[in-house]
N, C-alpha and C. Protein backbone atom coordinates (compact mmCIF):
# COMPACT_ATOMS: atom_id res chain seq x y z
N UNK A 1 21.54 8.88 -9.49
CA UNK A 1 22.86 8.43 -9.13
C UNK A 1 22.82 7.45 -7.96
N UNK A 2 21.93 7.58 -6.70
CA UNK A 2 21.88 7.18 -5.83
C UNK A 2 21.20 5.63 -6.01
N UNK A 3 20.32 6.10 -7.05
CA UNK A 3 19.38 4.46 -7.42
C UNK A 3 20.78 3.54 -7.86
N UNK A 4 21.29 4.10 -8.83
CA UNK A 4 22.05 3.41 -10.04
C UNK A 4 22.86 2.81 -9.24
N UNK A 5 23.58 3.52 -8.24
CA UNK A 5 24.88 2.73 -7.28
C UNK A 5 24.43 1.53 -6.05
N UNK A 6 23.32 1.66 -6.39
CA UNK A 6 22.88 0.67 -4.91
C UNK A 6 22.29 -0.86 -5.99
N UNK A 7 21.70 -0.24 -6.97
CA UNK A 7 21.27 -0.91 -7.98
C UNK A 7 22.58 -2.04 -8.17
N UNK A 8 23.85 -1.53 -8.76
CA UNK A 8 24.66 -2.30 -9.01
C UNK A 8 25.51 -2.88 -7.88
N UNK A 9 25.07 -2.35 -6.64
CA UNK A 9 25.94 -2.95 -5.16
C UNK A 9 24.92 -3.87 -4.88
N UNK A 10 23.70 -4.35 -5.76
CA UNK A 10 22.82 -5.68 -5.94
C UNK A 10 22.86 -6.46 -6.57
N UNK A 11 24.07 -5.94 -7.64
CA UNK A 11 24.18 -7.12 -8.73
C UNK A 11 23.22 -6.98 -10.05
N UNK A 12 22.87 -5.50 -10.25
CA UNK A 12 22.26 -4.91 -11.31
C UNK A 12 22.83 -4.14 -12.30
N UNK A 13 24.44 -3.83 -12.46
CA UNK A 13 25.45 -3.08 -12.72
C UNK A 13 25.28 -2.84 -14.25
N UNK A 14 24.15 -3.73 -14.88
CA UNK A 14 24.05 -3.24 -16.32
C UNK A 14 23.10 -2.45 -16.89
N UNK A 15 22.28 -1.98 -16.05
CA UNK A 15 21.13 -1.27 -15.78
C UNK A 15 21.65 0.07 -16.11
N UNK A 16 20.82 0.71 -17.26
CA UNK A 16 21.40 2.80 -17.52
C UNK A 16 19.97 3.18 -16.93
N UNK A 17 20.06 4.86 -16.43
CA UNK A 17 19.50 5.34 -16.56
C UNK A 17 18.55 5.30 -17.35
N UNK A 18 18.26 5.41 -18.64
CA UNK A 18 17.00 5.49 -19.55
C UNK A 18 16.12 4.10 -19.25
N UNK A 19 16.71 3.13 -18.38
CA UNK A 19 15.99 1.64 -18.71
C UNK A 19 14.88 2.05 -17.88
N UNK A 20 15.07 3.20 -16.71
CA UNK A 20 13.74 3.53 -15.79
C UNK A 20 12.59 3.57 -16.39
N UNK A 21 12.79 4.64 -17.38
CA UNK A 21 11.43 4.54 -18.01
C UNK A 21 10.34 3.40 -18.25
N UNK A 22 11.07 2.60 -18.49
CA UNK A 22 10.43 0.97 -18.82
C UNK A 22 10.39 0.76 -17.39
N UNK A 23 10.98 0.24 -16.38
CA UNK A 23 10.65 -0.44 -15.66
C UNK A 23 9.56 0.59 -14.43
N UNK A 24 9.70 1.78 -14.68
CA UNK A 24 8.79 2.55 -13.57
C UNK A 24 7.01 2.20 -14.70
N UNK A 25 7.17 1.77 -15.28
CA UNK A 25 6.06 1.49 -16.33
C UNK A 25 5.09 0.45 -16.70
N UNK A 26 5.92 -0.62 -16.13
CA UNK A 26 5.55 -1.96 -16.66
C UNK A 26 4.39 -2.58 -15.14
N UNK A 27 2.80 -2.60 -15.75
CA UNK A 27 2.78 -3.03 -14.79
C UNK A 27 2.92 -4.64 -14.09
N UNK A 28 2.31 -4.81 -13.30
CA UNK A 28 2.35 -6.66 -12.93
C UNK A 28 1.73 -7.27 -13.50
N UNK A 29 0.88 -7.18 -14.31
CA UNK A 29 -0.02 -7.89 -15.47
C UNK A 29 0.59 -7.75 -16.87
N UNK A 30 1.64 -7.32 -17.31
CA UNK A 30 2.13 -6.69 -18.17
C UNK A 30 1.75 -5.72 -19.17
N UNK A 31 2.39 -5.41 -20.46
CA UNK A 31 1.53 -4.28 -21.21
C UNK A 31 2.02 -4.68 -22.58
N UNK A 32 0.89 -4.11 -23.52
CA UNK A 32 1.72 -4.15 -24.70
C UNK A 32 2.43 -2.72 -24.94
N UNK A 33 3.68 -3.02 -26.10
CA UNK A 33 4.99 -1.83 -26.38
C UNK A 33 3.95 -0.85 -26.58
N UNK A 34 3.45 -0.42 -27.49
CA UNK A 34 2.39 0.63 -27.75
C UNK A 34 2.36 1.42 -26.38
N UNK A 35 1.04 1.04 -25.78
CA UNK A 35 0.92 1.42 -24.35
C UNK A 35 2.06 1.61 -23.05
N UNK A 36 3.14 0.61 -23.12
CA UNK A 36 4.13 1.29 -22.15
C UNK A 36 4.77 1.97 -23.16
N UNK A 37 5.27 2.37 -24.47
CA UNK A 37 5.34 3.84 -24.46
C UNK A 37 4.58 4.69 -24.59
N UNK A 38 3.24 4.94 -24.53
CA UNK A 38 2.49 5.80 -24.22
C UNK A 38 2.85 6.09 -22.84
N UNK A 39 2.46 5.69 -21.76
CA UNK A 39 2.80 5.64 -20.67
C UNK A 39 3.95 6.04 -19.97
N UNK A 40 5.30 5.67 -20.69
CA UNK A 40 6.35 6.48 -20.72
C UNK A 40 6.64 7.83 -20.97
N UNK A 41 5.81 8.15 -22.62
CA UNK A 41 5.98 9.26 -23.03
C UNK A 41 6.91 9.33 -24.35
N UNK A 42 6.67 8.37 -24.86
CA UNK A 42 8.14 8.12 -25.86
C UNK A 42 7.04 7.29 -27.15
N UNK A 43 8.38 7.25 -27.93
CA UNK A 43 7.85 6.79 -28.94
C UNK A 43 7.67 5.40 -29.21
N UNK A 44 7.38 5.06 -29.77
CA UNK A 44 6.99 3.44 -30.34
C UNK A 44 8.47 2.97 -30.30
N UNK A 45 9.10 3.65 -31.22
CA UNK A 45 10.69 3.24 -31.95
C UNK A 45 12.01 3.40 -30.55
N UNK A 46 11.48 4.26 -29.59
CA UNK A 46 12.90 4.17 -28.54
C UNK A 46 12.05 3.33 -27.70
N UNK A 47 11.41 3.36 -27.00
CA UNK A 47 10.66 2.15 -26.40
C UNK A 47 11.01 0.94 -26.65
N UNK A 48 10.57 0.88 -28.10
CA UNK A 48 11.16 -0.86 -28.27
C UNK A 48 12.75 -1.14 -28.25
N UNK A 49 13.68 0.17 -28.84
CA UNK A 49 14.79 -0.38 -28.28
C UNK A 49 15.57 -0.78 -26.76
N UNK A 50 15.01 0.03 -26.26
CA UNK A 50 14.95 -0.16 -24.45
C UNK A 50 13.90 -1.17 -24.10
N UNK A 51 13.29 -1.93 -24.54
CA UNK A 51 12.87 -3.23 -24.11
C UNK A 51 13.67 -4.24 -25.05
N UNK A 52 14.19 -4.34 -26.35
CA UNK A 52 15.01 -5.36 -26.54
C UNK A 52 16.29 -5.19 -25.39
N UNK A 53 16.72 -4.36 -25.14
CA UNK A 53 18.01 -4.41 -24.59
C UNK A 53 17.70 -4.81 -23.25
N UNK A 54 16.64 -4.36 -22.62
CA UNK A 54 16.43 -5.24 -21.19
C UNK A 54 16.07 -6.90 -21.62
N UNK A 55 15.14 -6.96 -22.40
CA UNK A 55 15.24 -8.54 -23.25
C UNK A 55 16.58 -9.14 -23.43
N UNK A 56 17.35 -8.82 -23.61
CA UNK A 56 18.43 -9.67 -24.14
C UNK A 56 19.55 -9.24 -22.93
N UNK A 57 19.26 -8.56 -21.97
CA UNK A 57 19.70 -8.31 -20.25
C UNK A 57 19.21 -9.80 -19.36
N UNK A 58 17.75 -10.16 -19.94
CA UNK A 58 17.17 -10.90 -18.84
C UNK A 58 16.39 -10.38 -17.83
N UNK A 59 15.92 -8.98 -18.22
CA UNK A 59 14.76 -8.20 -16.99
C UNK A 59 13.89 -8.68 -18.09
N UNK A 60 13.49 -8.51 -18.76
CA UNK A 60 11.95 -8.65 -19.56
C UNK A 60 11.72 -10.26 -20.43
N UNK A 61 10.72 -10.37 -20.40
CA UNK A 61 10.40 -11.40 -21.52
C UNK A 61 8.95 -11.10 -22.17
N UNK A 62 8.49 -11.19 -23.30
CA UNK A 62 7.32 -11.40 -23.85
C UNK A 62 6.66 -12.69 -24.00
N UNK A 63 5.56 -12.57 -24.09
CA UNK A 63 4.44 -13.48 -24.01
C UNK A 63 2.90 -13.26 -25.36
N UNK A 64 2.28 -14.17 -25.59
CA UNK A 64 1.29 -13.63 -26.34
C UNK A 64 0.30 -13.48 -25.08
N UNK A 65 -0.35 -11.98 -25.83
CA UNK A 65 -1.62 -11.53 -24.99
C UNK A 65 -2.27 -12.18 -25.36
N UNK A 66 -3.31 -12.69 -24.56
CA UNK A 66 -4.42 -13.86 -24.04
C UNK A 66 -5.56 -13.29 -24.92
N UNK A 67 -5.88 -11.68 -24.93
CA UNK A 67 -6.81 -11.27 -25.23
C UNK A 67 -6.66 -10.58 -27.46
N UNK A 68 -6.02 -10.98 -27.50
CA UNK A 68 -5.15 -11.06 -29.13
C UNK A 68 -4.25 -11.49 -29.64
N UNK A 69 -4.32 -12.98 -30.04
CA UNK A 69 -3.27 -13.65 -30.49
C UNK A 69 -2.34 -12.45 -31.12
N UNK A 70 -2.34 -11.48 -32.05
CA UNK A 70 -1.81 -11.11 -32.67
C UNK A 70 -0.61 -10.18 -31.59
N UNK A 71 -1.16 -9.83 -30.51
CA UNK A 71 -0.11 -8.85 -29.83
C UNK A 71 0.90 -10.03 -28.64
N UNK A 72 1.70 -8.89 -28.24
CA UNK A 72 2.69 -9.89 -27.07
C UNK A 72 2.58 -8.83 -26.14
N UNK A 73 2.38 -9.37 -24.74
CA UNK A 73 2.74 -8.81 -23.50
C UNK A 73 3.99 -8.52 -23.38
N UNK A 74 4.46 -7.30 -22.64
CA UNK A 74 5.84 -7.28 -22.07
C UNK A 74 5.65 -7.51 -20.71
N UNK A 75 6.40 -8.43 -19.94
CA UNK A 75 6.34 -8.46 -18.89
C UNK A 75 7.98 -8.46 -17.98
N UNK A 76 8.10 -8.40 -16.67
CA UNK A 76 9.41 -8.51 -15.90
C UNK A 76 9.70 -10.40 -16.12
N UNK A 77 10.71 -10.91 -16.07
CA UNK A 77 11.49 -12.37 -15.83
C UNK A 77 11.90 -11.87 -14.24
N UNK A 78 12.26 -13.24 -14.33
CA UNK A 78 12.56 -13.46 -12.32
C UNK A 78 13.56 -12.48 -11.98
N UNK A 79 14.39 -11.95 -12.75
CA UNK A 79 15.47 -11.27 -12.87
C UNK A 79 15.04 -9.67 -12.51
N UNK A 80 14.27 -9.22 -13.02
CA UNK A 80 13.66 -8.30 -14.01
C UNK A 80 12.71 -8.23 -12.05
N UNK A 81 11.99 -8.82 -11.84
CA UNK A 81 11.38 -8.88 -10.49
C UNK A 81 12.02 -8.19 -9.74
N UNK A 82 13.38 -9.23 -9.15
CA UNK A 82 14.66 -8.96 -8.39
C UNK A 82 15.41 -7.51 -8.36
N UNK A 83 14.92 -7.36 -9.40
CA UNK A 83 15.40 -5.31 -9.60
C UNK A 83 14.69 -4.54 -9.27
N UNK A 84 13.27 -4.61 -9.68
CA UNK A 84 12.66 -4.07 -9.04
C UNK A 84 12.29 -4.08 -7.53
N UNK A 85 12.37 -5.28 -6.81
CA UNK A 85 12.20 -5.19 -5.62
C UNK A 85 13.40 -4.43 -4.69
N UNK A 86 15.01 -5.13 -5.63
CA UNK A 86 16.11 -3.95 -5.15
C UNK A 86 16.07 -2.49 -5.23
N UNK A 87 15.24 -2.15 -6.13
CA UNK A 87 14.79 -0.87 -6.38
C UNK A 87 13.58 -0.15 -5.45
N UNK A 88 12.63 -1.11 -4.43
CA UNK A 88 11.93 -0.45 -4.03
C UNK A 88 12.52 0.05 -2.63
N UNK A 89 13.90 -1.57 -2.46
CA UNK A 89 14.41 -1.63 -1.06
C UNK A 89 15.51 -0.34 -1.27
N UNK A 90 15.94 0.74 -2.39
CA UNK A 90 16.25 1.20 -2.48
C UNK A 90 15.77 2.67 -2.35
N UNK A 91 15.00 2.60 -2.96
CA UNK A 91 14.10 3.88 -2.35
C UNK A 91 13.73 3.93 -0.96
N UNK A 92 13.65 2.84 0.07
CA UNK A 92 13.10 2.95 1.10
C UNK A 92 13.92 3.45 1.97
N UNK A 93 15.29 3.03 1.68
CA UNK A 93 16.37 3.22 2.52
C UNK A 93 16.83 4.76 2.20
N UNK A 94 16.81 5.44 1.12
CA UNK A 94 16.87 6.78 0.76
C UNK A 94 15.90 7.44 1.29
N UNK A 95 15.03 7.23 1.43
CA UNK A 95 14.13 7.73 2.05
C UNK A 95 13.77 8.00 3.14
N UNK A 96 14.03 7.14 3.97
CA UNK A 96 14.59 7.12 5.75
C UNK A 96 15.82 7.70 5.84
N UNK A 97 17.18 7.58 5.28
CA UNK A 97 18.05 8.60 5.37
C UNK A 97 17.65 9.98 4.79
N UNK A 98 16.88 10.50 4.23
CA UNK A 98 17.02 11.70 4.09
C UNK A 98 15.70 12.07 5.28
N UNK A 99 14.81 11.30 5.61
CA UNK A 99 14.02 11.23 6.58
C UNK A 99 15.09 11.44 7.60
N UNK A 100 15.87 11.17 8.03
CA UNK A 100 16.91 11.60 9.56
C UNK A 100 17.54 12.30 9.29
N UNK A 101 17.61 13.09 7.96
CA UNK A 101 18.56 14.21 7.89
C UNK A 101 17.63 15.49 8.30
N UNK A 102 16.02 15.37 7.59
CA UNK A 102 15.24 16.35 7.28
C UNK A 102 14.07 16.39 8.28
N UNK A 103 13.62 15.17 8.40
CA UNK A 103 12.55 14.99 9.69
C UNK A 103 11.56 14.24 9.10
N UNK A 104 10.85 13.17 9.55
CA UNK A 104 9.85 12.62 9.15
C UNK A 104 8.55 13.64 8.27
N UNK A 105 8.45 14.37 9.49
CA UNK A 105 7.51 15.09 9.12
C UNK A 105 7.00 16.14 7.97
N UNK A 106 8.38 16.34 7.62
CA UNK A 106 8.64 16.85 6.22
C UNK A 106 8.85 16.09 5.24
N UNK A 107 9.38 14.78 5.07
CA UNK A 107 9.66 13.80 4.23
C UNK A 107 7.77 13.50 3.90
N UNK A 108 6.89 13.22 4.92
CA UNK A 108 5.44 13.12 4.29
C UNK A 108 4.94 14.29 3.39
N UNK A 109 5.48 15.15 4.00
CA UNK A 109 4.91 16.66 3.13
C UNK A 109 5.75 16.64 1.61
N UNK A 110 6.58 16.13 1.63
CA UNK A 110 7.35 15.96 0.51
C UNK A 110 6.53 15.42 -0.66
N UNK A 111 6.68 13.70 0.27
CA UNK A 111 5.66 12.75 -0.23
C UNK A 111 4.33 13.24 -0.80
N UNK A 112 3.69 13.70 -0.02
CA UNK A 112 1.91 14.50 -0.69
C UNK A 112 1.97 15.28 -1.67
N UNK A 113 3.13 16.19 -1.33
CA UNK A 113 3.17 17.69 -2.63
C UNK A 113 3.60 16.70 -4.16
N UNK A 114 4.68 16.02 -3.90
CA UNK A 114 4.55 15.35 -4.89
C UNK A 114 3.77 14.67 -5.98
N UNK A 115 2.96 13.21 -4.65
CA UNK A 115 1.96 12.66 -5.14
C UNK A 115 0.78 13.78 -5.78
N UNK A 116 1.07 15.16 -5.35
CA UNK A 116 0.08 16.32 -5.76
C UNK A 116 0.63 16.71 -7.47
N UNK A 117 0.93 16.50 -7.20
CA UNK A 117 2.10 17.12 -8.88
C UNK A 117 2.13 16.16 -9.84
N UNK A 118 1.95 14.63 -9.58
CA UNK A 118 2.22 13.69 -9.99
C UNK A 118 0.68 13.45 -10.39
N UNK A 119 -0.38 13.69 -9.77
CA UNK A 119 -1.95 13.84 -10.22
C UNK A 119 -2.56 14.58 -11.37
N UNK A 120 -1.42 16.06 -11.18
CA UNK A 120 -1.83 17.40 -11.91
C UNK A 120 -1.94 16.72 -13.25
């Protein structure tokens, strides 16, 4: 909720929930669909509909992979960048506010147990 509203107080207001998946996914070199939904956790078939719809948003564009004519990269457009970086400046700022609600020092312990869970 907190992403989504800061998201669109950036001028991202068409952005749902489910588009995370894709964009917490995609890396900076891009990927092919296959692999970011593997990576997601999803299937071939909802994957690709949540990358046409960011495609035809203006966050994504494809490209042919260098390393197989036959496949296409998905990658972020300048647009598609711009969200994500609103998105990191978004987390940062959530993060320091709940950091002065809770205490630094617990916000790292947060941070680790997580990154611990996120390894498992």
């Amino acid at each position: 909720m907190q992403l989504g509203r800061r998201l669109a107080a950036a001028g991202f207001a068409d952005q749902r929930f489910a588009h995370n998946a894709v964009f917490a996914n995609v890396p900076p070199e891009g990927i092919r669909l296959t692999d970011l939904a593997d990576r997601a956790g999803m299937t071939k078939q909802a994957m690709s509909e949540l990358v046409n719809d960011l495609e035809r948003l203006g966050y994504l564009r494809r490209r042919p992979d260098p390393t197989d004519g036959r496949a296409r990269l998905i990658e972020f457009s300048d647009r598609g960048w711009a969200a994500v970086r609103s998105a990191l400046t978004a987390f940062e700022d959530m993060e320091a506010e709940l950091g002065a609600r809770i205490g630094v020092t617990e916000i790292r312990q947060l941070r680790r147990t997580l990154e611990a869970i996120a390894r498992a």
